[in-house]
Protein backbone atom coordinates (compact mmCIF):
# COMPACT_ATOMS: atom_id res chain seq x y z
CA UNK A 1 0.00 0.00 0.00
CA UNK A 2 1.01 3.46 -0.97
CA UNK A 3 0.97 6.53 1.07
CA UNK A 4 -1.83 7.89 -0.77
CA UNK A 5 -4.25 4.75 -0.62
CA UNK A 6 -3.44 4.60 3.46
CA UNK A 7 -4.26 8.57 3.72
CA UNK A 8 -7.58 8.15 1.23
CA UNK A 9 -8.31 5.06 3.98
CA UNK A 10 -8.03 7.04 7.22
CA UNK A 11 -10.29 10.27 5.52
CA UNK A 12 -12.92 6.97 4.14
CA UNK A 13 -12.89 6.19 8.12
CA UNK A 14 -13.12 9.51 9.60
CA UNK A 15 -16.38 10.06 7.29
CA UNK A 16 -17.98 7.09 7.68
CA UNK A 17 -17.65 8.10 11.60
CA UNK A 18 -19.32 11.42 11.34
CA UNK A 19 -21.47 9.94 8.69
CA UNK A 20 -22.72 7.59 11.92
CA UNK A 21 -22.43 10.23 14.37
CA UNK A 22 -24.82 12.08 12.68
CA UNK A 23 -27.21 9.65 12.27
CA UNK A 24 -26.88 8.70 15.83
CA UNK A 25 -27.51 12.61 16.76
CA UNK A 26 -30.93 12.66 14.61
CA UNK A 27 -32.00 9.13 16.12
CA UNK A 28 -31.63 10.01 19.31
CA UNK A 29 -32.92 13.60 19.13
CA UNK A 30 -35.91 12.06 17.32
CA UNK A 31 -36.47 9.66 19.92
CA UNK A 32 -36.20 12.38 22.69
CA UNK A 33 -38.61 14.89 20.90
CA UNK A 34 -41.02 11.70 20.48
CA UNK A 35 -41.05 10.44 24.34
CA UNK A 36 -40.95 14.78 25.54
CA UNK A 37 -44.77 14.64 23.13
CA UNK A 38 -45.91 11.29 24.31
CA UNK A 39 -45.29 12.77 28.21
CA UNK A 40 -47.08 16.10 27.55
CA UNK A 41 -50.10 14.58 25.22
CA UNK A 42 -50.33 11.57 27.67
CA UNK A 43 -50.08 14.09 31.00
């Protein structure tokens, strides 16, 4: 392996990550504005 192909691996990586750690930020957001409304509507 190159130089290049190991540097193009590690920025692949590093997106995928954010790529999931965004997802996991909407997911879990969505979850918490869905039990906050299922409190208040149920209250």
């Amino acid at each position: 392996m190159t130089r290049t192909e190991i540097e193009n691996e590690v920025e692949k990586q590093k997106r995928v990550r954010r790529v999931m750690y965004i997802a996991e930020t909407i997911l879990v957001s969505g979850l918490l504005f869905w039990f906050v409304s299922a409190l208040t509507s149920g209250a």
